[in-house]
PDB file of N, CA and C in Angstrom:
ATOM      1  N   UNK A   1      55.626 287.134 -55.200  1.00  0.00           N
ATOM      2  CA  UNK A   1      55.551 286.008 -54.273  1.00  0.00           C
ATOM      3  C   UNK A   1      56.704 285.050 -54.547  1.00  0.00           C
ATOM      4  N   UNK A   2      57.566 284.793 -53.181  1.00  0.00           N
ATOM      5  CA  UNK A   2      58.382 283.502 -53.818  1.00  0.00           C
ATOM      6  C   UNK A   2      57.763 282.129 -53.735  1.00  0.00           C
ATOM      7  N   UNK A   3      57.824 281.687 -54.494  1.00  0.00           N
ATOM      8  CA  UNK A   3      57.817 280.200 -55.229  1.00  0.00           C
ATOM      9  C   UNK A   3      58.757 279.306 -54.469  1.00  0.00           C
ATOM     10  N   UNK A   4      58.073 278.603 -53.242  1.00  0.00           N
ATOM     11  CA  UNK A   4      58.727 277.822 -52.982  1.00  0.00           C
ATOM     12  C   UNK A   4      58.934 276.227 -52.926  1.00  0.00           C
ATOM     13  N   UNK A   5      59.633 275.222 -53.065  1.00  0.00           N
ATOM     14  CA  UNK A   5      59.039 274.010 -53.158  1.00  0.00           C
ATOM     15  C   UNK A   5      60.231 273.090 -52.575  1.00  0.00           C
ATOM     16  N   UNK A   6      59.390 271.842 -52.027  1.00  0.00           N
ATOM     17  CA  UNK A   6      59.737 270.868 -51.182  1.00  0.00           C
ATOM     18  C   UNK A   6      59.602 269.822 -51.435  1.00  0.00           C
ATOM     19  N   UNK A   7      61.250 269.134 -52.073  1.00  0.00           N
ATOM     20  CA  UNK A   7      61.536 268.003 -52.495  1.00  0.00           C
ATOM     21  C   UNK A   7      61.480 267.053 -51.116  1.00  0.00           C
ATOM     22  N   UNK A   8      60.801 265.488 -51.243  1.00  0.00           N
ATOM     23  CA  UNK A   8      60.619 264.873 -50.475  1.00  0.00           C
ATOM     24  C   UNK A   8      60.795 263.732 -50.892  1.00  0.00           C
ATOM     25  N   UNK A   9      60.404 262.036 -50.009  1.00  0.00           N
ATOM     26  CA  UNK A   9      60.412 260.867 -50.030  1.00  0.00           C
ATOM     27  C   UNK A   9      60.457 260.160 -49.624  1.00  0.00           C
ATOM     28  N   UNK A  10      60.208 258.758 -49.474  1.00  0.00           N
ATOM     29  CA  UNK A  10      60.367 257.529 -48.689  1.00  0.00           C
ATOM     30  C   UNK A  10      59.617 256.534 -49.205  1.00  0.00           C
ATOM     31  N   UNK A  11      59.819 255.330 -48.407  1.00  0.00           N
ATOM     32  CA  UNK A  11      59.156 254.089 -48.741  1.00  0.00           C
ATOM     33  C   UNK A  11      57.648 254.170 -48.903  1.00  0.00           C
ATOM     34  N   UNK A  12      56.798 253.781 -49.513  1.00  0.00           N
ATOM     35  CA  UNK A  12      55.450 253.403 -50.075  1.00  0.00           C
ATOM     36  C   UNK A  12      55.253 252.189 -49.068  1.00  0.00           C
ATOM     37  N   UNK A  13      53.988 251.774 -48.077  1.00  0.00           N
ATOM     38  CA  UNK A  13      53.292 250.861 -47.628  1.00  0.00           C
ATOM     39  C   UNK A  13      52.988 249.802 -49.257  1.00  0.00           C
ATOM     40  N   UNK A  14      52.357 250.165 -50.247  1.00  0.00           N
ATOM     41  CA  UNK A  14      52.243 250.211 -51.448  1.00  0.00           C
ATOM     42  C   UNK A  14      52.689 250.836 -52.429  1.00  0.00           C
ATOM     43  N   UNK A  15      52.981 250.153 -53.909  1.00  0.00           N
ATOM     44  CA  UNK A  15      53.866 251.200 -54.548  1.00  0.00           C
ATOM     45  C   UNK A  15      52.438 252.231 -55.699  1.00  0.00           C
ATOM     46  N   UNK A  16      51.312 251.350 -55.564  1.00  0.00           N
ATOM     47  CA  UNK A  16      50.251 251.904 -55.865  1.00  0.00           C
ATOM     48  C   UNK A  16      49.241 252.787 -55.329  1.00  0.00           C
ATOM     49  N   UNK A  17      49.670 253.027 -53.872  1.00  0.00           N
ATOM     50  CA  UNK A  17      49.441 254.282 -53.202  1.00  0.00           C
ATOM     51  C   UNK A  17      50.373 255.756 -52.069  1.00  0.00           C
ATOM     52  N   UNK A  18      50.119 256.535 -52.322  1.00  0.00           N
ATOM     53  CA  UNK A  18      50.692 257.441 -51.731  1.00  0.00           C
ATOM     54  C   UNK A  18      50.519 257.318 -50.334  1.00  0.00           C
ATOM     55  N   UNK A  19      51.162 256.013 -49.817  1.00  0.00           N
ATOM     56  CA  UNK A  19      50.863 255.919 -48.248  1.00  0.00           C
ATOM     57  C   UNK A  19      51.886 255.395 -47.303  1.00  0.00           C
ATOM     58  N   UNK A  20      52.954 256.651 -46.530  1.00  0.00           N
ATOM     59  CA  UNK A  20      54.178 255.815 -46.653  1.00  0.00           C
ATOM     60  C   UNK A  20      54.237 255.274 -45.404  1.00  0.00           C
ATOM     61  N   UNK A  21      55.226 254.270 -45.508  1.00  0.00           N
ATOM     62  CA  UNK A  21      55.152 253.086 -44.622  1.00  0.00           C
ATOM     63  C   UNK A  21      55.721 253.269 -43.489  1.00  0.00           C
ATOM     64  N   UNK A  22      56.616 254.361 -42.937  1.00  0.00           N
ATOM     65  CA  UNK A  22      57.188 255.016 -41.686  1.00  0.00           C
ATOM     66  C   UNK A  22      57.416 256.955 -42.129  1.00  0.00           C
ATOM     67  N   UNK A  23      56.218 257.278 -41.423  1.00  0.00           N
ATOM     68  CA  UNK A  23      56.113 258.710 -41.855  1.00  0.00           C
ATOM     69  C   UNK A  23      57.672 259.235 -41.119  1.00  0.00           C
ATOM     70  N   UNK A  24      57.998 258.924 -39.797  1.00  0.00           N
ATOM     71  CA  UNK A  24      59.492 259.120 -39.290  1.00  0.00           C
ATOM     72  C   UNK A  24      60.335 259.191 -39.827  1.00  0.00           C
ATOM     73  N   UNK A  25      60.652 258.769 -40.963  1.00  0.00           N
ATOM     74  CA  UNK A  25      61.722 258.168 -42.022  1.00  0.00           C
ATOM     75  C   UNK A  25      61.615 258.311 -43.084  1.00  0.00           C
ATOM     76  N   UNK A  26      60.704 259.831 -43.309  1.00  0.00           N
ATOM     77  CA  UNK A  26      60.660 260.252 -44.697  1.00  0.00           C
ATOM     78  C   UNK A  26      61.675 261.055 -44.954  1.00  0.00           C
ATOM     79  N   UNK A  27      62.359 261.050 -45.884  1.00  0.00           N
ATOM     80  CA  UNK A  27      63.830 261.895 -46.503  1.00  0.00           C
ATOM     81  C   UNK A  27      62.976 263.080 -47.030  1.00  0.00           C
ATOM     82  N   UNK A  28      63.669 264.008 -46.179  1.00  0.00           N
ATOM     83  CA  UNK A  28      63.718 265.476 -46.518  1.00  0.00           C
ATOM     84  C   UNK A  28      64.732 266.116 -47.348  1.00  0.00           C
ATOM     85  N   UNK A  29      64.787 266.011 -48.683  1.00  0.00           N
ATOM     86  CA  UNK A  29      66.184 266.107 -49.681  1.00  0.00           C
ATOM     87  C   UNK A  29      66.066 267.703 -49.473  1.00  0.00           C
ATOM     88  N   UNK A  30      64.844 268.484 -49.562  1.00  0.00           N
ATOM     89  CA  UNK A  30      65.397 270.234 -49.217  1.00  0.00           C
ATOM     90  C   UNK A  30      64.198 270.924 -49.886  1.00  0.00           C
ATOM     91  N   UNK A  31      64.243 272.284 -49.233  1.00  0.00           N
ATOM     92  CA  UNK A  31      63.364 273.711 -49.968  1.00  0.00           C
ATOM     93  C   UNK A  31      64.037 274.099 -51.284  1.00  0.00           C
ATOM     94  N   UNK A  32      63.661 274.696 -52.181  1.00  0.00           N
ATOM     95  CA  UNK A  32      63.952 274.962 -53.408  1.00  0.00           C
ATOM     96  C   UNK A  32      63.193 276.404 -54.173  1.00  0.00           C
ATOM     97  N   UNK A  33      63.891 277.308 -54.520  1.00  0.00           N
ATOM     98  CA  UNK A  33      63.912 278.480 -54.914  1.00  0.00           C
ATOM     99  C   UNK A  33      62.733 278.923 -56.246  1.00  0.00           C
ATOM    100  N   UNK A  34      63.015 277.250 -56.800  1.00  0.00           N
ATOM    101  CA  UNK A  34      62.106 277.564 -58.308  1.00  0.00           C
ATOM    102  C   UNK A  34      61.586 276.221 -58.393  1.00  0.00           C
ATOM    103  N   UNK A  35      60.713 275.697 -59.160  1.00  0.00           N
ATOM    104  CA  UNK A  35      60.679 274.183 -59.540  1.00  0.00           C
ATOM    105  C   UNK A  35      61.705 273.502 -60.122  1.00  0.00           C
ATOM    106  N   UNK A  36      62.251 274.449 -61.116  1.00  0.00           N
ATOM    107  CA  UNK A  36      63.835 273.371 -62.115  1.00  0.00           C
ATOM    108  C   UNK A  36      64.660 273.081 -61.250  1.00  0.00           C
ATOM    109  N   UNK A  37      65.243 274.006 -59.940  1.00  0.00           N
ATOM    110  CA  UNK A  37      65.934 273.270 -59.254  1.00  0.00           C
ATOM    111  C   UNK A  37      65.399 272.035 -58.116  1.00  0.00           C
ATOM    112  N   UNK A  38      63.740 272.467 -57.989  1.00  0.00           N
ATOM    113  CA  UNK A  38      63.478 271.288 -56.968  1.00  0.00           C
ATOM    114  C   UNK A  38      62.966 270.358 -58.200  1.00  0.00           C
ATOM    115  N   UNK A  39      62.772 270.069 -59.119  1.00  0.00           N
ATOM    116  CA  UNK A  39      62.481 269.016 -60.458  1.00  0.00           C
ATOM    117  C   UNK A  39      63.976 268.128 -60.349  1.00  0.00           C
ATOM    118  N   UNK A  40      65.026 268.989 -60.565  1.00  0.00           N
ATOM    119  CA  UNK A  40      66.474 268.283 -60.333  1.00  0.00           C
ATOM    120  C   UNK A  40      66.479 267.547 -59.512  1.00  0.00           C
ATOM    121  N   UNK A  41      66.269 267.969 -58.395  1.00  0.00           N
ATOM    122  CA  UNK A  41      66.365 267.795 -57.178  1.00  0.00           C
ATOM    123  C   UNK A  41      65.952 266.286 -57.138  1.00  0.00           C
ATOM    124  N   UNK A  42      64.326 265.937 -57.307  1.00  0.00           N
ATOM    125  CA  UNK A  42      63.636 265.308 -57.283  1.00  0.00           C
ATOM    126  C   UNK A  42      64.116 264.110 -58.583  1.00  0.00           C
ATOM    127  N   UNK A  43      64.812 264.505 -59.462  1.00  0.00           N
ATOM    128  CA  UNK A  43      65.077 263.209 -60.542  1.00  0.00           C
ATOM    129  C   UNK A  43      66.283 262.850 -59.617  1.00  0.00           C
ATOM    130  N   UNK A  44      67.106 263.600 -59.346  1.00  0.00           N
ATOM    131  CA  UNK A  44      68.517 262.442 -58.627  1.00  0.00           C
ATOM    132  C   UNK A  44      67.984 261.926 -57.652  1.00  0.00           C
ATOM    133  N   UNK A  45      66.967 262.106 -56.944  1.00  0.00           N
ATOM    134  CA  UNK A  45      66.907 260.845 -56.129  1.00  0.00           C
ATOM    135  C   UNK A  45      65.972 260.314 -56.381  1.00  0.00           C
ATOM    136  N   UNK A  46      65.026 260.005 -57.012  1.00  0.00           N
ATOM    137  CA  UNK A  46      64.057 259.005 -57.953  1.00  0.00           C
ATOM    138  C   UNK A  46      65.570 257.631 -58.623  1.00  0.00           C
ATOM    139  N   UNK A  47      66.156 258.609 -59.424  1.00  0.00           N
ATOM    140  CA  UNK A  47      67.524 257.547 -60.405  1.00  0.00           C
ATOM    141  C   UNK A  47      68.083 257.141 -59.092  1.00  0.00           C
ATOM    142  N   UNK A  48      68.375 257.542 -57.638  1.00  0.00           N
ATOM    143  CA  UNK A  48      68.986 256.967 -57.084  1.00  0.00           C
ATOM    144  C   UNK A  48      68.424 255.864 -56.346  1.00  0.00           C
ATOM    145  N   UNK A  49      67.168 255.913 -56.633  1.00  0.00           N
ATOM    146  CA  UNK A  49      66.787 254.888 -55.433  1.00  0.00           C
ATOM    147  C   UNK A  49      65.485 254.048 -56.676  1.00  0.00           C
ATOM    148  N   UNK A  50      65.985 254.122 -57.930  1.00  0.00           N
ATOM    149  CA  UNK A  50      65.476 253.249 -58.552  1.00  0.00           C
ATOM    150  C   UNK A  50      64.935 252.021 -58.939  1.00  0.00           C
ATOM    151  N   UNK A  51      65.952 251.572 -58.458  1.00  0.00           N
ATOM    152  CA  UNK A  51      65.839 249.450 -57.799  1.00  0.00           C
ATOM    153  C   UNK A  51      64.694 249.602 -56.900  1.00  0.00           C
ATOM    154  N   UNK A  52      64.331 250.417 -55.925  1.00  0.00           N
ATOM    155  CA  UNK A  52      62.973 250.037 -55.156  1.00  0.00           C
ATOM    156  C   UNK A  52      61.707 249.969 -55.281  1.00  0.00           C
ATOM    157  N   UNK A  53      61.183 249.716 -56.108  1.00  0.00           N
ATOM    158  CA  UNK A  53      59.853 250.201 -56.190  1.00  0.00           C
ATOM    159  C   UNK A  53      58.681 250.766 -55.003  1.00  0.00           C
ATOM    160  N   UNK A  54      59.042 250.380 -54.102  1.00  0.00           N
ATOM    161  CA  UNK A  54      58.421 251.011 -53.403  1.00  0.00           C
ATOM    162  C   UNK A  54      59.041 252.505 -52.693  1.00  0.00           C
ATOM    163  N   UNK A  55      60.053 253.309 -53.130  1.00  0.00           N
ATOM    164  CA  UNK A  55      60.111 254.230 -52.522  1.00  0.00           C
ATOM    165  C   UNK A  55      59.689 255.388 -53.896  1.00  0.00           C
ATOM    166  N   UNK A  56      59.290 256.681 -53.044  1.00  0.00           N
ATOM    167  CA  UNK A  56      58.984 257.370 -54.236  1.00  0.00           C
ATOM    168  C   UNK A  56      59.566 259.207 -53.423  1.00  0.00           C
ATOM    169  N   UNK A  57      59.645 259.828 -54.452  1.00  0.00           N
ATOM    170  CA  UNK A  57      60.260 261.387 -53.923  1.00  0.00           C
ATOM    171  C   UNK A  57      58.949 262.016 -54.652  1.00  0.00           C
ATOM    172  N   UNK A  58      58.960 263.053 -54.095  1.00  0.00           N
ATOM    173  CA  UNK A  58      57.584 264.268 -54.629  1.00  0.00           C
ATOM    174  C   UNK A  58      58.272 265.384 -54.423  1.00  0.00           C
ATOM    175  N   UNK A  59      57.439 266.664 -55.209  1.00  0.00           N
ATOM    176  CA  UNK A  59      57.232 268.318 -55.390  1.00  0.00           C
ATOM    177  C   UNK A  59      56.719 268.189 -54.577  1.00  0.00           C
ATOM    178  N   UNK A  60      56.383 269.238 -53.594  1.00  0.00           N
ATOM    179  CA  UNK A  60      55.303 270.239 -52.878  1.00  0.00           C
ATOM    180  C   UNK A  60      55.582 271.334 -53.241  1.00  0.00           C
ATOM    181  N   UNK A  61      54.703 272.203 -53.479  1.00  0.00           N
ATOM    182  CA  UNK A  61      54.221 273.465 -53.855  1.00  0.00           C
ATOM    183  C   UNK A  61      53.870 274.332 -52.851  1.00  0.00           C
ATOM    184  N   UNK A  62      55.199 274.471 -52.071  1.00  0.00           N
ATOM    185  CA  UNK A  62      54.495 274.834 -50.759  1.00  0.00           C
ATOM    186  C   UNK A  62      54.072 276.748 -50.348  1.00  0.00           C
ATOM    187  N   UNK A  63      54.109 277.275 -51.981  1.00  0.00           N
ATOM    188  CA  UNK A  63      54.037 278.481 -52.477  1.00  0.00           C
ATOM    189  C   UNK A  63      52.405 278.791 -52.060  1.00  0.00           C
ATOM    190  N   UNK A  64      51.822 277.118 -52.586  1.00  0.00           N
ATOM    191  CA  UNK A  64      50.620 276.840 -53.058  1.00  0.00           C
ATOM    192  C   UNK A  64      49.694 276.744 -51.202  1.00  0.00           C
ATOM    193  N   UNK A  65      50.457 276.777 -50.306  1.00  0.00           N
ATOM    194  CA  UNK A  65      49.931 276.245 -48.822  1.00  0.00           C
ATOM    195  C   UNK A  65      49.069 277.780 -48.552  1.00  0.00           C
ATOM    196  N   UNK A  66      49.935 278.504 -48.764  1.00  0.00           N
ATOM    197  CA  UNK A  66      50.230 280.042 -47.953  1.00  0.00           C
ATOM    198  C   UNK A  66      49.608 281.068 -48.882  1.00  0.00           C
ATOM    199  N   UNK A  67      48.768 281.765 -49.057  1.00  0.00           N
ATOM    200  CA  UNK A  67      48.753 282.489 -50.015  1.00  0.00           C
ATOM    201  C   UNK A  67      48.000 283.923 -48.922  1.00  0.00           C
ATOM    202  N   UNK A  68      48.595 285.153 -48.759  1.00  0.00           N
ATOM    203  CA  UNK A  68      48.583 285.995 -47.957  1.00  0.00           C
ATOM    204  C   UNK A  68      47.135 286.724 -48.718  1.00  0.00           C
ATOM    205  N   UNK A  69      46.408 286.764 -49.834  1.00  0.00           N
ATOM    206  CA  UNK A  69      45.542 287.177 -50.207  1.00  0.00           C
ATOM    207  C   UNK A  69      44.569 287.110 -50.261  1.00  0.00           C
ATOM    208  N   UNK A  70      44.591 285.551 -49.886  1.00  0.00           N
ATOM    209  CA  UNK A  70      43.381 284.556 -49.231  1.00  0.00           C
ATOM    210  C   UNK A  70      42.914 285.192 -47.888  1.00  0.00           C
ATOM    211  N   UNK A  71      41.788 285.054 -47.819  1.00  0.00           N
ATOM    212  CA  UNK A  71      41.069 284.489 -46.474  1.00  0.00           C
ATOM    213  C   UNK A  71      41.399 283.491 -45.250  1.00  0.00           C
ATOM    214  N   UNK A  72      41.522 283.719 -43.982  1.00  0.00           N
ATOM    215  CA  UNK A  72      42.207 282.912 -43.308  1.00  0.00           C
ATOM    216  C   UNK A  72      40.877 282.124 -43.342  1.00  0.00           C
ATOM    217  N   UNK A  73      41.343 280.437 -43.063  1.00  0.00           N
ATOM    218  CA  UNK A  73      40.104 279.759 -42.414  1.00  0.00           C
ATOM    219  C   UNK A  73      39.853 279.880 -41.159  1.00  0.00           C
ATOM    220  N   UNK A  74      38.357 278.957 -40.815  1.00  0.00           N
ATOM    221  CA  UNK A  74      38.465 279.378 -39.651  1.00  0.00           C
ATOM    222  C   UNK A  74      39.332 278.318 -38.299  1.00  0.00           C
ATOM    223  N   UNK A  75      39.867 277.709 -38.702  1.00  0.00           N
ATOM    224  CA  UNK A  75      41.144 277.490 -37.865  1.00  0.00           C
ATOM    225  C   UNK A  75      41.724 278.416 -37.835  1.00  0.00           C
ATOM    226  N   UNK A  76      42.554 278.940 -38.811  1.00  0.00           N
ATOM    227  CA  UNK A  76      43.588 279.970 -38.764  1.00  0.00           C
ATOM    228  C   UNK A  76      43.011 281.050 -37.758  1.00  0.00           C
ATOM    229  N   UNK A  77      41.988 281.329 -37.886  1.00  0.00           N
ATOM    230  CA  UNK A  77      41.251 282.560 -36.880  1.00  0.00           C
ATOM    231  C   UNK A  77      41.627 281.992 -35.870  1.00  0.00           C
ATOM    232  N   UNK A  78      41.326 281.129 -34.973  1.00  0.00           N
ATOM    233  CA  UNK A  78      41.260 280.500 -33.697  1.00  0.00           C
ATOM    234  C   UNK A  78      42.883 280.702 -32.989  1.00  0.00           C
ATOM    235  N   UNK A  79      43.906 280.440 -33.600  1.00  0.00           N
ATOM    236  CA  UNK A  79      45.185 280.221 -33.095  1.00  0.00           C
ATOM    237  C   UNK A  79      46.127 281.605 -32.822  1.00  0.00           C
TER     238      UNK A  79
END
């Protein structure tokens, strides 16, 4: 299975919750092959946008969405 993951970010409504304040205007920094390169990924722009406290970058595990071995739900049936 490839391992894929999705460096992300933007401004925080709050810097104490994961709730961002213009979903439109979330920075999509990129897909990533392994975690070390989306971990990289994810520290240069954390250090770059440091002064803000309210903006924050994340992993997704988007390896973790899809898993072909699973059971579809039953949405997935429907479409």
């Amino acid at each position: 299975m490839q391992r894929l993951h999705l460096v992300f970010g933007g401004e925080l409504v709050d810097p104490t919750k994961n709730v961002f304040k213009d979903v439109e205007d979330i920075h999509i920094v990129g897909m990533y092959p392994n975690y070390a390169a989306a971990y990289d990924a994810w520290k240069a722009e954390a250090q770059r946008t440091v002064d803000n406290a309210h903006m924050r970058y994340f992993i997704a595990h988007i390896h973790r969405l899809r898993d072909e071995e699973a059971p579809a739900s039953p949405t997935e049936e429907l479409g």
